[in-house]
N, C-alpha and C. Protein backbone atom coordinates (compact mmCIF):
# COMPACT_ATOMS: atom_id res chain seq x y z
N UNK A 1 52.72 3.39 3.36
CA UNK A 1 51.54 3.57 4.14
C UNK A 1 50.35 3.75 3.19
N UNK A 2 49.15 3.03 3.47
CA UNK A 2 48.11 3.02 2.64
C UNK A 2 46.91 3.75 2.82
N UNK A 3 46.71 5.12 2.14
CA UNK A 3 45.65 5.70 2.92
C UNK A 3 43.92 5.28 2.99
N UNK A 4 43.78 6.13 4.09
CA UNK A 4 42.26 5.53 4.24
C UNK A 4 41.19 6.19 3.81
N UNK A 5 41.31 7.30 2.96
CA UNK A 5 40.88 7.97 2.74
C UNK A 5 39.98 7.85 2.01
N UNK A 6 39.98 6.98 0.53
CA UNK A 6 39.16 6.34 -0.56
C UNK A 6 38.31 5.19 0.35
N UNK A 7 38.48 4.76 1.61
CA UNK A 7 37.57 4.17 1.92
C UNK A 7 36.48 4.79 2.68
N UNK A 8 36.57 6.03 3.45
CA UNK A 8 35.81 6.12 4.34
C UNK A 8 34.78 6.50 3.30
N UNK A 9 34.67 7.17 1.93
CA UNK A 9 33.17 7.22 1.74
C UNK A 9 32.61 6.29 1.17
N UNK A 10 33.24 5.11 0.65
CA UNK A 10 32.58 3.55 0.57
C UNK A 10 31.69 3.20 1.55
N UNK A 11 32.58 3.55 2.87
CA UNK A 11 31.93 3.10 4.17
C UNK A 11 30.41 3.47 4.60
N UNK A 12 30.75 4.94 4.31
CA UNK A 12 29.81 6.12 4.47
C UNK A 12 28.92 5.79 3.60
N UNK A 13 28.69 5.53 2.00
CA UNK A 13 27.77 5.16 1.55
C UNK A 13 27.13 4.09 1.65
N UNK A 14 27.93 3.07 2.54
CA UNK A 14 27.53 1.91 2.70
C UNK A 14 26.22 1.77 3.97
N UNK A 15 26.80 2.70 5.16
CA UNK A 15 25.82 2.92 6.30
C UNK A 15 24.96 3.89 5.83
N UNK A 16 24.50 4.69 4.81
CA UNK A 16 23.43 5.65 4.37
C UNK A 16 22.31 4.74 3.33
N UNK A 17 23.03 3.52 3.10
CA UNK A 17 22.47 2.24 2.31
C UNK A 17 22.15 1.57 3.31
N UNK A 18 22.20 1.40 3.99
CA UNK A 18 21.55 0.64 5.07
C UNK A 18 20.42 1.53 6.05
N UNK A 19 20.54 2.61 6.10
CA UNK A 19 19.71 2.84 6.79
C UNK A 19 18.62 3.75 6.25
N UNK A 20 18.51 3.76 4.88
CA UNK A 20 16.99 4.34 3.62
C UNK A 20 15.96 2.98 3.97
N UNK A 21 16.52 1.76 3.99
CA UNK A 21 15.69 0.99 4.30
C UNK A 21 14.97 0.72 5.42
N UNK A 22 15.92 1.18 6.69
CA UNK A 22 15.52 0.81 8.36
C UNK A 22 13.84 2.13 8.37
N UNK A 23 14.27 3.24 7.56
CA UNK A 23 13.46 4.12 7.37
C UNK A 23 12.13 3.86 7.04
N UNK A 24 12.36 2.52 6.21
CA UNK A 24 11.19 3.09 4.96
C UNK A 24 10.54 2.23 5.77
N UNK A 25 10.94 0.75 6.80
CA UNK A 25 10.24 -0.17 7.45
C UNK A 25 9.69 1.01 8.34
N UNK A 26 10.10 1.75 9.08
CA UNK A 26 9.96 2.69 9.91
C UNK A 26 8.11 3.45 9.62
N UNK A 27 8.46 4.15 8.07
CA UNK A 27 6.84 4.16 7.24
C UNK A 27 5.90 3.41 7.20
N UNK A 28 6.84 2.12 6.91
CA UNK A 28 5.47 1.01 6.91
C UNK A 28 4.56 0.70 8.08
N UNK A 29 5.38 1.13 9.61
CA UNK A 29 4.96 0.65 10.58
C UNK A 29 3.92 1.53 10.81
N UNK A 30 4.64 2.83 10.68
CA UNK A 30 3.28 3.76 10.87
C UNK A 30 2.45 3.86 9.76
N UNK A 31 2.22 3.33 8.86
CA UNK A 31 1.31 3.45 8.06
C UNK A 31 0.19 2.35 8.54
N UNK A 32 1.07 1.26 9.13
CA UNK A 32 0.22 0.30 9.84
C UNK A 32 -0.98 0.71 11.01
N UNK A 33 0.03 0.85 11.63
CA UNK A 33 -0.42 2.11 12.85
C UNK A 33 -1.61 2.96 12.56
N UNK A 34 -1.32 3.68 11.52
CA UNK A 34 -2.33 4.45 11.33
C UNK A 34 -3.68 3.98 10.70
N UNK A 35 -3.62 2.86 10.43
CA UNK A 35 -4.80 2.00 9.72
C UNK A 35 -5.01 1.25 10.40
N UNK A 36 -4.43 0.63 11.58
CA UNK A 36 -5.52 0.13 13.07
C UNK A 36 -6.04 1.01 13.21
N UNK A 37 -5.38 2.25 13.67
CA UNK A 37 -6.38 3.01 14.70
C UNK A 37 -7.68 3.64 14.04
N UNK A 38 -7.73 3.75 12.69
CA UNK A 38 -8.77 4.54 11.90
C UNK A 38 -9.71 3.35 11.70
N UNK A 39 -9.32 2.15 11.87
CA UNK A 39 -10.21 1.09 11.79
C UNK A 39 -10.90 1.06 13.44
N UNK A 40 -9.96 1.04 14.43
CA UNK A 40 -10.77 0.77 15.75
C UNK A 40 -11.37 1.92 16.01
N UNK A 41 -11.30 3.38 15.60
CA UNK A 41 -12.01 4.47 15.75
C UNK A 41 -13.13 4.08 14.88
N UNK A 42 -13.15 3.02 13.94
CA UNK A 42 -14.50 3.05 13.03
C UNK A 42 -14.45 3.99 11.94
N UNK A 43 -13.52 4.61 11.56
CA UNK A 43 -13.04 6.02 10.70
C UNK A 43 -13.67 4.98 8.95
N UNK A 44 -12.90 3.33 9.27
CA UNK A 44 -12.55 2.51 8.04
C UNK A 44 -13.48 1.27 8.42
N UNK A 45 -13.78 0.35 7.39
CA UNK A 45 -14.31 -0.96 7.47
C UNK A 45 -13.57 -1.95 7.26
N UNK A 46 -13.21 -2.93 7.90
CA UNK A 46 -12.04 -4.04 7.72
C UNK A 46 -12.16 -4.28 6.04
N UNK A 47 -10.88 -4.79 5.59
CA UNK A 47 -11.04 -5.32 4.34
C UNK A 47 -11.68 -6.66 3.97
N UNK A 48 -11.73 -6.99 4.98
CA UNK A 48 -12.32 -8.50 5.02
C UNK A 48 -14.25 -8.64 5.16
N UNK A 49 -14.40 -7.31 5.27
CA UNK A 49 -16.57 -6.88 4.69
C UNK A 49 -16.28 -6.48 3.39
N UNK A 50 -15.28 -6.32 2.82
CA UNK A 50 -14.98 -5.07 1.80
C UNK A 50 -14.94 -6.12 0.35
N UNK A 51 -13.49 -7.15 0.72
CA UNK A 51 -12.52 -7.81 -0.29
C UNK A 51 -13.82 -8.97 -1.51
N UNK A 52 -14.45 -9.50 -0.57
CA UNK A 52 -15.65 -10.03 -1.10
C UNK A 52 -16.52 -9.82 -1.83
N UNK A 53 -17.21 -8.24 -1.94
CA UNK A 53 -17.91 -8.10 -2.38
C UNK A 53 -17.04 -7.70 -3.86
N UNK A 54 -16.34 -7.12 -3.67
CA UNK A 54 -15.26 -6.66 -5.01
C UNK A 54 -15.25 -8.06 -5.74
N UNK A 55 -14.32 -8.73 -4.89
CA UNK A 55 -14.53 -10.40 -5.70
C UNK A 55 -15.57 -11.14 -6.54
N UNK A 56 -16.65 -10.67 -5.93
CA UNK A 56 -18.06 -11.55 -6.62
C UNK A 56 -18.47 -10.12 -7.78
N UNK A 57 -18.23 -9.15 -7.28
CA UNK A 57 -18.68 -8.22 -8.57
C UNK A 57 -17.93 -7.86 -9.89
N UNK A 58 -16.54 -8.02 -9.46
CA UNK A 58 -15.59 -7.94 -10.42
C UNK A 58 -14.59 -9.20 -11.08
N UNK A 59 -14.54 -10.38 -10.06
CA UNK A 59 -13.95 -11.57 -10.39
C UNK A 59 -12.77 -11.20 -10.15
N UNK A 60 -11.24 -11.93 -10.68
CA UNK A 60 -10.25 -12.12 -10.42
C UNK A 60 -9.70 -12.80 -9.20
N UNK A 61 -8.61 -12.42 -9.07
CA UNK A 61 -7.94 -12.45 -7.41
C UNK A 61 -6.93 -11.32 -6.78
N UNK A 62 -7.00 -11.27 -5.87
CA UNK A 62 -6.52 -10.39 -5.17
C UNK A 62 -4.99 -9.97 -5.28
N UNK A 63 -4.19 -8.96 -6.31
CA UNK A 63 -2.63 -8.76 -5.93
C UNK A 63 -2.04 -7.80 -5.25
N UNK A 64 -3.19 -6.45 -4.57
CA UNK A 64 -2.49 -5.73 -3.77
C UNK A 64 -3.53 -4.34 -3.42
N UNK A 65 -3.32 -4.35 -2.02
CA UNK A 65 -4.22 -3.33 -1.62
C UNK A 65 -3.77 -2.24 -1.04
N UNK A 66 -3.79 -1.06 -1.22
CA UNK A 66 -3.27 0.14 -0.25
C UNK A 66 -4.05 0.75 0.09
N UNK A 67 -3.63 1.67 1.71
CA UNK A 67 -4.97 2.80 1.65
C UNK A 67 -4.16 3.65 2.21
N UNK A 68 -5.17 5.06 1.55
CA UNK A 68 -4.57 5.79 0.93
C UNK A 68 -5.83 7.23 1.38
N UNK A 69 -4.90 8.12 1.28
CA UNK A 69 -5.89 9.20 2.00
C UNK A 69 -6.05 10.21 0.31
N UNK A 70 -7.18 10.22 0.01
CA UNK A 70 -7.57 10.87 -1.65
C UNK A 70 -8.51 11.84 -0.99
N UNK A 71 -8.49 13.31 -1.57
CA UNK A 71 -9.47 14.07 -1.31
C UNK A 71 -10.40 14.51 0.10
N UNK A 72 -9.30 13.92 1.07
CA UNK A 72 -9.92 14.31 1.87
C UNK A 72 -10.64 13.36 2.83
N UNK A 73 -10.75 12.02 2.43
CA UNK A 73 -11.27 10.37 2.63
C UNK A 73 -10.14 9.60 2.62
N UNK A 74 -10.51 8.80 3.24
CA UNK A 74 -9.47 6.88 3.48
C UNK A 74 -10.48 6.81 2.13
N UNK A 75 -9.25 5.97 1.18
CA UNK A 75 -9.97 4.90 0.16
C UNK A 75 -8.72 3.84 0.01
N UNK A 76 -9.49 2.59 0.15
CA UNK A 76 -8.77 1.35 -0.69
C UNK A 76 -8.42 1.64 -2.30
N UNK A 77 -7.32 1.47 -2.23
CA UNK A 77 -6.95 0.92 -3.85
C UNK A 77 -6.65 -0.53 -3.95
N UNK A 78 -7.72 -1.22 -4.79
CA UNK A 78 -7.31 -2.43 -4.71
C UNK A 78 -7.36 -2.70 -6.21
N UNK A 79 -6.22 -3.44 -6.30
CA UNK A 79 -5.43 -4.35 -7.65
C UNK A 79 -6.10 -5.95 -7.56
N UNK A 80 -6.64 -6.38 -8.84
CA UNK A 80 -7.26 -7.56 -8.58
C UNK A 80 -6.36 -8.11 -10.31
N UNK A 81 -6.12 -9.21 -10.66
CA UNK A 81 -5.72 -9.73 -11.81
C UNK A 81 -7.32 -10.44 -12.19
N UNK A 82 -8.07 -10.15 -13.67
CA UNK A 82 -8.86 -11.21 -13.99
C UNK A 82 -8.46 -12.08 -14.48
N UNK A 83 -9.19 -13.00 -15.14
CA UNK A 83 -9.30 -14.33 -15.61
C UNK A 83 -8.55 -14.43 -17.01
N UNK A 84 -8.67 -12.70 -17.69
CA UNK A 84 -7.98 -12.35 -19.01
C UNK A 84 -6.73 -11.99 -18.95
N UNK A 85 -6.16 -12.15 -17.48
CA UNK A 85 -4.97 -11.24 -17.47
C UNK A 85 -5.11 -9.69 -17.06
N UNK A 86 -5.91 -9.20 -17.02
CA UNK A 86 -6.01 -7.49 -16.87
C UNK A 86 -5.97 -7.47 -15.91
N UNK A 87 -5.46 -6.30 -15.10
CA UNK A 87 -5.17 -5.66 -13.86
C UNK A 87 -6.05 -4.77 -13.66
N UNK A 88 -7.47 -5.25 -13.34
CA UNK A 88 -7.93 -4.09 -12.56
C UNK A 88 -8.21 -3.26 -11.19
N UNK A 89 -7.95 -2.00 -11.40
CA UNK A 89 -7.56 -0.87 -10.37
C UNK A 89 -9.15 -0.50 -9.95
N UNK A 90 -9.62 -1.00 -8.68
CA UNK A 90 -10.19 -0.33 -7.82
C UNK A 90 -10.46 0.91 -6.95
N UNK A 91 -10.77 1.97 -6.66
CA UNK A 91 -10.35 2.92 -5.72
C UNK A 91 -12.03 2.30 -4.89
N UNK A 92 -12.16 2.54 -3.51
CA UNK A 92 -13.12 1.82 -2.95
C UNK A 92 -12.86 3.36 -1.46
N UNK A 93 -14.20 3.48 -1.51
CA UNK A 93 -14.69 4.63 -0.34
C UNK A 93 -14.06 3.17 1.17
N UNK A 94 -12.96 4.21 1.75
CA UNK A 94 -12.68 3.19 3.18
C UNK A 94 -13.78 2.96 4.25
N UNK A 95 -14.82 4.12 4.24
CA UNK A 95 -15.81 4.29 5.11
C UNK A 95 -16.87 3.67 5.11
N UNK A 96 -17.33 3.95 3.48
CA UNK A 96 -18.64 2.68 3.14
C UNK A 96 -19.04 1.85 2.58
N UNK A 97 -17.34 1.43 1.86
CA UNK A 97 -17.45 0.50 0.63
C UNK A 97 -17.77 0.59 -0.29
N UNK A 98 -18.11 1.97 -0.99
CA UNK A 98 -18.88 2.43 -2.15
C UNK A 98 -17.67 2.43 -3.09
N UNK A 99 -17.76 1.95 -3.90
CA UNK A 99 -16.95 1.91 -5.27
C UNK A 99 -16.88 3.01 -5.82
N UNK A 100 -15.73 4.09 -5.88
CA UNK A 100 -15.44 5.24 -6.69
C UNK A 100 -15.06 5.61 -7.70
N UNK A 101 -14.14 4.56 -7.94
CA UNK A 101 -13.52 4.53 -9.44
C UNK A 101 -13.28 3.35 -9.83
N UNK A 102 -13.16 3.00 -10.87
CA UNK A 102 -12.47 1.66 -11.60
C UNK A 102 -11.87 1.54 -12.88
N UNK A 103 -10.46 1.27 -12.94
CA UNK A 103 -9.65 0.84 -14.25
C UNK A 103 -9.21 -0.20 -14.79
N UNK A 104 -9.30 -0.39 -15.89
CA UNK A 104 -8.83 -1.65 -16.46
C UNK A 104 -7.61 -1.23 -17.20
N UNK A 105 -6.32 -2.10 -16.63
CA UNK A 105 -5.06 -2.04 -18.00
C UNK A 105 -5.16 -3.44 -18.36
N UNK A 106 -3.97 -2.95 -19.73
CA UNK A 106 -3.79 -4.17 -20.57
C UNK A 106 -2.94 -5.20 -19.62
């Protein structure tokens, strides 16, 4: 008789692996969620008044945007690649588009 014993926590780790991810979609949704509604309350300014002006002032293209609650404010963090290769890090006021910070890596 072959026990079952060495399998059930294969199993067990297998359904606790499957469901860190159902979770994290779970975050994303409400993170979604929560960035309509702060946009249709007017709280935020679409990224699309925002993404442009970054573009023409800083160049590159666009590889990734989050927002993100800093100090007390919605701010964009936006990641742009330039023309040299550098990754620069944006932090951008969500409310009025005012540029707060900016980094350049190698």
């Amino acid at each position: 008789m072959t026990p079952r014993l060495p399998l059930a926590p294969a199993v067990l780790a297998l359904l606790l692996g499957l469901a860190v991810p159902a979770g994290a979609d779970r975050d994303d949704d409400r993170d979604h969620d929560r960035a309509r509604d702060a946009l249709a309350r007017g709280e935020i300014l679409p990224l699309h008044t925002i993404l442009p002006g970054l573009q023409d002032r800083f160049g590159g293209r666009l590889l990734e945007v989050e927002l993100e609650r800093e100090d007390g404010r919605m701010v964009y963090e936006v990641e742009l690649i330039t023309a040299r290769g550098r990754i620069l890090e944006i932090v951008v006021d969500a409310a009025t588009g005012r540029v707060l910070e900016t980094e350049e890596d190698d």
